[in-house]
Protein backbone atom coordinates (compact mmCIF):
# COMPACT_ATOMS: atom_id res chain seq x y z
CA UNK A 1 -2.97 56.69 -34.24
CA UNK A 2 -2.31 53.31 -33.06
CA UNK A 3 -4.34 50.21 -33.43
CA UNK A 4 -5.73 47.77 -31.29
CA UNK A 5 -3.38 45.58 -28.80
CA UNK A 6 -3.90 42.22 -30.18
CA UNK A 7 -3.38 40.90 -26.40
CA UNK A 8 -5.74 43.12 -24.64
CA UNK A 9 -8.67 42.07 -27.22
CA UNK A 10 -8.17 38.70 -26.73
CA UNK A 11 -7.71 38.91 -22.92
CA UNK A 12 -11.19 40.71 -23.14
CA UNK A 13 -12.60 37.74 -25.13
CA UNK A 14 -11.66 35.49 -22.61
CA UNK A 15 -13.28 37.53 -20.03
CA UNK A 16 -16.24 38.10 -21.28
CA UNK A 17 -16.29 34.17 -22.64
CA UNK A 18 -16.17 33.65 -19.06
CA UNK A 19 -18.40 35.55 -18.00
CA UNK A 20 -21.21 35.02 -20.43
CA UNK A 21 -22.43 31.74 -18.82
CA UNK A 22 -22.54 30.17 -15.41
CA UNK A 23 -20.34 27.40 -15.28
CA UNK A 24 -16.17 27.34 -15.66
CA UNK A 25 -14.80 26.75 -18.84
CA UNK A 26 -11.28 24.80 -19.47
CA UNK A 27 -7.99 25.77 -21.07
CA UNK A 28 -9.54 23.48 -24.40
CA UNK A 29 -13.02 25.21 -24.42
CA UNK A 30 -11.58 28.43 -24.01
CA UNK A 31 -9.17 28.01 -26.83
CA UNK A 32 -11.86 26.88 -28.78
CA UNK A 33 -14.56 29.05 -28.77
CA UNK A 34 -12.38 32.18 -29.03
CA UNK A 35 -10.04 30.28 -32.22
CA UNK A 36 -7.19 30.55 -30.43
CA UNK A 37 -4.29 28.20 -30.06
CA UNK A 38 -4.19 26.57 -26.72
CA UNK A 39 -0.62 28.22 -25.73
CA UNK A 40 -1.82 31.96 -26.87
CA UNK A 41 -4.75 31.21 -24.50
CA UNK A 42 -3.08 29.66 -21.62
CA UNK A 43 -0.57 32.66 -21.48
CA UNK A 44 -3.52 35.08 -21.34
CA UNK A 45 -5.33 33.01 -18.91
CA UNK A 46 -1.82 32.78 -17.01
CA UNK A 47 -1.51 36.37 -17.00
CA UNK A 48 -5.50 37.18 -16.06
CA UNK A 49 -4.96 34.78 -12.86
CA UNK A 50 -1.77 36.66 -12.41
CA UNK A 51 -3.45 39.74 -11.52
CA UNK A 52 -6.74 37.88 -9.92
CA UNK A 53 -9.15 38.54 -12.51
CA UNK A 54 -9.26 34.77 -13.25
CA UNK A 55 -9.23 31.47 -11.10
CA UNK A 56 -8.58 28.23 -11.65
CA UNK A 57 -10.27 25.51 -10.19
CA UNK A 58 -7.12 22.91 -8.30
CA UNK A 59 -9.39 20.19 -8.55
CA UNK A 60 -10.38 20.63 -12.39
CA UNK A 61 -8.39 22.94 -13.45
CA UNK A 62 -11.22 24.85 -14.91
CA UNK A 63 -11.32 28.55 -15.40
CA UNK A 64 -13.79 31.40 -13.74
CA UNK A 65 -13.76 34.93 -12.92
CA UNK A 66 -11.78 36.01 -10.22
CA UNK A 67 -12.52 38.32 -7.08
CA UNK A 68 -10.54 41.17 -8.33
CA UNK A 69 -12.61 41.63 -11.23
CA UNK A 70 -15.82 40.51 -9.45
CA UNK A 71 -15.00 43.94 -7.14
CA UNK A 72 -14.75 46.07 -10.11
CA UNK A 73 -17.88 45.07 -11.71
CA UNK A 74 -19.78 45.88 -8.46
CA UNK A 75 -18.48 49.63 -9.12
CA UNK A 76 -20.59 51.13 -11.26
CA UNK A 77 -24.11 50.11 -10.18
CA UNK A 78 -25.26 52.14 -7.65
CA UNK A 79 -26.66 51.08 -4.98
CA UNK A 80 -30.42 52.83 -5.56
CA UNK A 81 -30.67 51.38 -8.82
CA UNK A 82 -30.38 48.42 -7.25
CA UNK A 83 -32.90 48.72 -5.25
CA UNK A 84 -35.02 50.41 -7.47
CA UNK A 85 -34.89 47.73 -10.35
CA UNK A 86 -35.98 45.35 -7.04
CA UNK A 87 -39.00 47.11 -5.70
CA UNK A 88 -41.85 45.20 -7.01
CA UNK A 89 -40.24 42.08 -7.83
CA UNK A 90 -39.11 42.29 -3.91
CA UNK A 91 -42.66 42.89 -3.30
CA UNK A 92 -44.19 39.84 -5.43
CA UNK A 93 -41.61 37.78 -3.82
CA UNK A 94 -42.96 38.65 -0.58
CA UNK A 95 -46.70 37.99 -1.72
CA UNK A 96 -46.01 34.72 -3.17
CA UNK A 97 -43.86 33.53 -0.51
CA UNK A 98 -45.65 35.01 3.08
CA UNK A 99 -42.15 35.60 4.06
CA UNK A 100 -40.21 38.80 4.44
CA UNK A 101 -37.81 39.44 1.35
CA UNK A 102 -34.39 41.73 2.06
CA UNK A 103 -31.93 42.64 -0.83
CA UNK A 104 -28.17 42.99 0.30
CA UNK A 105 -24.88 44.18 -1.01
CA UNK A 106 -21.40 43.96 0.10
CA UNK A 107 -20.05 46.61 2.78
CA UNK A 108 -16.94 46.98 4.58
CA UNK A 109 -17.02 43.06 5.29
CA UNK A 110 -20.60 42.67 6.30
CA UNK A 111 -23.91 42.28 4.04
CA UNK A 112 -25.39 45.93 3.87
CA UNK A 113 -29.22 45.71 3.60
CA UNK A 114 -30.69 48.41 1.20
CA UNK A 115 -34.06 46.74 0.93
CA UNK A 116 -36.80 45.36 3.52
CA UNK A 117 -40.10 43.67 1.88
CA UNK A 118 -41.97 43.24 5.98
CA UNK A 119 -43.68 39.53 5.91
CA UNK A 120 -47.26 39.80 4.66
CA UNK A 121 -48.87 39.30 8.16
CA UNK A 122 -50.23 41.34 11.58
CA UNK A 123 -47.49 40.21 13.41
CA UNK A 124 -44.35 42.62 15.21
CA UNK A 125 -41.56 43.29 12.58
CA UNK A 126 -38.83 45.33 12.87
CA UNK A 127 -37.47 47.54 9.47
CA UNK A 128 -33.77 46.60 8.56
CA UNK A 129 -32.91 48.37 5.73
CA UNK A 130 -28.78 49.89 6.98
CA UNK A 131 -28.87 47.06 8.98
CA UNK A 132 -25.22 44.64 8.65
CA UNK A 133 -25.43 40.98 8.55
CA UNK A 134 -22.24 38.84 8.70
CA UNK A 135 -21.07 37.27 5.33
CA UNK A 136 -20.41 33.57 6.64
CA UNK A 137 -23.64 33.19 8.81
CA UNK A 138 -26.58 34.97 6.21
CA UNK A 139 -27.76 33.39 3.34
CA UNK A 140 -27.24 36.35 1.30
CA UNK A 141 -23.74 36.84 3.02
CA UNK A 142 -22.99 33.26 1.28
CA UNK A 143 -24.23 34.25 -1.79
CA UNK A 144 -21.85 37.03 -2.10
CA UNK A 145 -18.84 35.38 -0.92
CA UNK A 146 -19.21 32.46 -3.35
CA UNK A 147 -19.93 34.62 -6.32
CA UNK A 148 -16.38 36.22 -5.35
CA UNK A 149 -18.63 39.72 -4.79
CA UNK A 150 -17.29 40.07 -1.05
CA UNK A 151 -14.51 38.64 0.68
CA UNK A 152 -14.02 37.05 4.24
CA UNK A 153 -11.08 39.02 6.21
CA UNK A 154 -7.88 36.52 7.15
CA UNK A 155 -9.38 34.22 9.92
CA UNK A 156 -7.45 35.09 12.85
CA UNK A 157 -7.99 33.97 16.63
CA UNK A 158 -10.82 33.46 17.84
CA UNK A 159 -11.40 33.17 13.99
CA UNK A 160 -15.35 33.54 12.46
CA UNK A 161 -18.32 34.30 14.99
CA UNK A 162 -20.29 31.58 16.08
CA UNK A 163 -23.79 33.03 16.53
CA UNK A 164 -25.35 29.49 17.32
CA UNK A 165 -24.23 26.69 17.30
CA UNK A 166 -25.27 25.58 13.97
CA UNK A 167 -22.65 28.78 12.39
CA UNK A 168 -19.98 28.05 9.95
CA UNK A 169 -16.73 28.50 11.17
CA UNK A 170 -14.37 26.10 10.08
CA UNK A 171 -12.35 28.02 6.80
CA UNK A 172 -12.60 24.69 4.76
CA UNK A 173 -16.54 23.94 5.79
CA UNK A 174 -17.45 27.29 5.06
CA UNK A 175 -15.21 26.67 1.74
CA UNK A 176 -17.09 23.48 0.80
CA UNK A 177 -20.12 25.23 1.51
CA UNK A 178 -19.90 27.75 -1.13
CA UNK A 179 -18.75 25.28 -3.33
CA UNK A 180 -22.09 24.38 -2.90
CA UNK A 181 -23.81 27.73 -3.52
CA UNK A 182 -22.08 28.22 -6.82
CA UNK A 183 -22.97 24.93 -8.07
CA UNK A 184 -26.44 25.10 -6.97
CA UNK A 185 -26.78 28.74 -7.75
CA UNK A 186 -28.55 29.53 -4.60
CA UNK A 187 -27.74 29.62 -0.77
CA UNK A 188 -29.33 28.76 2.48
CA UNK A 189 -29.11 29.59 6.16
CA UNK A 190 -30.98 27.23 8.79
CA UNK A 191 -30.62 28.49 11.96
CA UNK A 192 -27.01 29.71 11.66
CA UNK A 193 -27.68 33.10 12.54
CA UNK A 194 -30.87 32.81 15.05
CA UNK A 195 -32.10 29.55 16.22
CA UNK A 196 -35.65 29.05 14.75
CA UNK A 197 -34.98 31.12 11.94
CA UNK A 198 -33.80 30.06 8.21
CA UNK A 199 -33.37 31.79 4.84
CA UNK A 200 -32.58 31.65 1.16
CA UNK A 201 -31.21 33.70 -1.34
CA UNK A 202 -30.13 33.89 -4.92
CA UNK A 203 -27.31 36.06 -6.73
CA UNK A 204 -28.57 38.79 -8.76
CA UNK A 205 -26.07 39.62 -12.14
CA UNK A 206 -25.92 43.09 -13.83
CA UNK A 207 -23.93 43.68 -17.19
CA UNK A 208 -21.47 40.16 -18.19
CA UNK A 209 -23.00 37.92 -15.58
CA UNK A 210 -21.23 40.00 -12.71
CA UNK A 211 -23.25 39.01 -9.28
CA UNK A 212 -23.89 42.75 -7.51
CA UNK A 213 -26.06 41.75 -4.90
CA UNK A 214 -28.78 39.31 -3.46
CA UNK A 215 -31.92 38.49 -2.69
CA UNK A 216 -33.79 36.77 -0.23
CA UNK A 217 -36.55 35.70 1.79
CA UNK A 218 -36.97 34.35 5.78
CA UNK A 219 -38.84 32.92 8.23
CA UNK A 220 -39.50 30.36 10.91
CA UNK A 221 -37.39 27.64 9.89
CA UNK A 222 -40.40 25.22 10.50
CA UNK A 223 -41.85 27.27 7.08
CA UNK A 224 -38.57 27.79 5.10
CA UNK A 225 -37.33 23.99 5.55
CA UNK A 226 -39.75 20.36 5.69
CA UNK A 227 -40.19 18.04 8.15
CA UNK A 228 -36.68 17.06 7.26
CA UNK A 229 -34.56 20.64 7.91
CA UNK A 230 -34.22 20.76 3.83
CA UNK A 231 -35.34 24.21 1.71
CA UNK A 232 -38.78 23.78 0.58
CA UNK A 233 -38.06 23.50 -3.30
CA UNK A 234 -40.93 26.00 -4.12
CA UNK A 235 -39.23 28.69 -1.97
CA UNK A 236 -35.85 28.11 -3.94
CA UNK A 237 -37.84 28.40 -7.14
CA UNK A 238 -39.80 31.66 -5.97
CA UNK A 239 -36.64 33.24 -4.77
CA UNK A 240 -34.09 32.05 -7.99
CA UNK A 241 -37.46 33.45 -10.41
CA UNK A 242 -36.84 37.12 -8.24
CA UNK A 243 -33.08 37.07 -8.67
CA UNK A 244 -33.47 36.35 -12.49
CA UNK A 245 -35.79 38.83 -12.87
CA UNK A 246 -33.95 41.58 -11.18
CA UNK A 247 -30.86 40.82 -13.32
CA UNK A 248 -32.96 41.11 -16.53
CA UNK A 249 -33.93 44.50 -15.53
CA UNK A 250 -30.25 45.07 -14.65
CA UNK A 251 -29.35 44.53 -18.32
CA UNK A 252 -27.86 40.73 -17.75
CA UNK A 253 -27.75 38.02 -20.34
CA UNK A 254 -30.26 35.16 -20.17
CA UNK A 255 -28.48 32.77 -17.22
């Protein structure tokens, strides 16, 4: 019988290099850490970026996952487990908070909901678990497109949905924008879907790192952002504690 390819082992040692912490790694680090010489490692990482399971940052040059692999992780975890991991860590969330917590996953271009945590009050709500929500205008639609877990379709005329006028719809604001997200590791909405309404959510990781969903909470933007329109910063700790919690329970590495 045959033995190991020497390339394919060392491709998957750069993946899972990559995927085994947060931030991107370059061509010297990656070389590195794996004892590899930095040509063998840029012709793998070449060859991974060929086939889209690896980016490269234009500004830095940096390496990170890429979509294509991002889409395969997302696979295998089915979508109950999900939720099921998320029950009562959805439902402290909502406890802590006093806002309503959902938990969404990608679907045909649209955030899926397959979770609803009602807000711990007497007032009117409405279930929305198999509800949609659009990627560029939800906070847990932003989530999912920055953590390369869902992808926007080709903008074409009119181009993205403005649902108020607060929406993102300019490709390369929407771009910077989840720059943002991935560097902050959590995103927001204020009043880009609804007027008067707000929200934040984290990524949640199962096996190497891989974001499979979200979570998140919202409310009257007057409770989810100060006096100032900016996330309160105990709401992005409540909701990032969740998200780390649920990927724990879904078998990811300490992040």
């Amino acid at each position: 019988m045959a033995g190991p390819v020497q390339s394919i082992e060392r491709a998957a040692a750069i993946l899972r290099l990559l995927a085994g912490g947060p931030r991107r790694l370059g061509l010297g680090e990656v070389a590195a850490s794996l004892g590899l010489a930095k040509g063998t490692a840029h012709g793998i990482l070449r060859t991974l970026q060929h086939v889209d399971f690896v980016e490269q940052d234009a500004t830095t040059g940096k390496y990170q996952l890429g979509a294509a692999l991002l889409h395969l992780g997302t696979s295998y975890l089915d979508v109950n487990e999900l939720r099921s991991r998320s029950l009562n860590w959805a439902d402290a969330l909502a406890a802590r908070s006093g806002e309503a917590v959902r938990l969404g996953t990608p679907l045909e271009g649209s955030v899926l909901i397959v979770h609803h945590v009602f807000r711990p009050d007497d007032t009117f709500q409405t279930l929305d678990v198999g509800a949609l929500l659009p990627l560029h205008a939800s906070s847990l639609g932003k989530v999912l497109l920055a953590f390369g877990t869902a992808t926007v379709e080709p903008v074409r005329p009119p181009g993205l949905e403005a649902y108020t006028r607060h929406t993102l719809v300019d490709p390369e604001r929407l771009a910077r924008a989840l720059a943002e997200v991935r560097e902050l590791g959590w995103a927001a909405e204020i009043q880009e879907m609804s007027m008067g309404e707000a929200g934040l959510s984290a990524p949640i990781r199962g096996h190497g790192g891989l974001v499979v969903g979200a979570i998140g909470l919202s409310g009257p933007v007057e409770r989810i952002c100060d006096s100032q329109g900016r996330p309160r910063p105990h709401l992005v700790s409540l909701i990032r504690e969740a998200a780390r919690a649920i990927s724990r329970d879904l078998g990811a590495a300490r992040w």
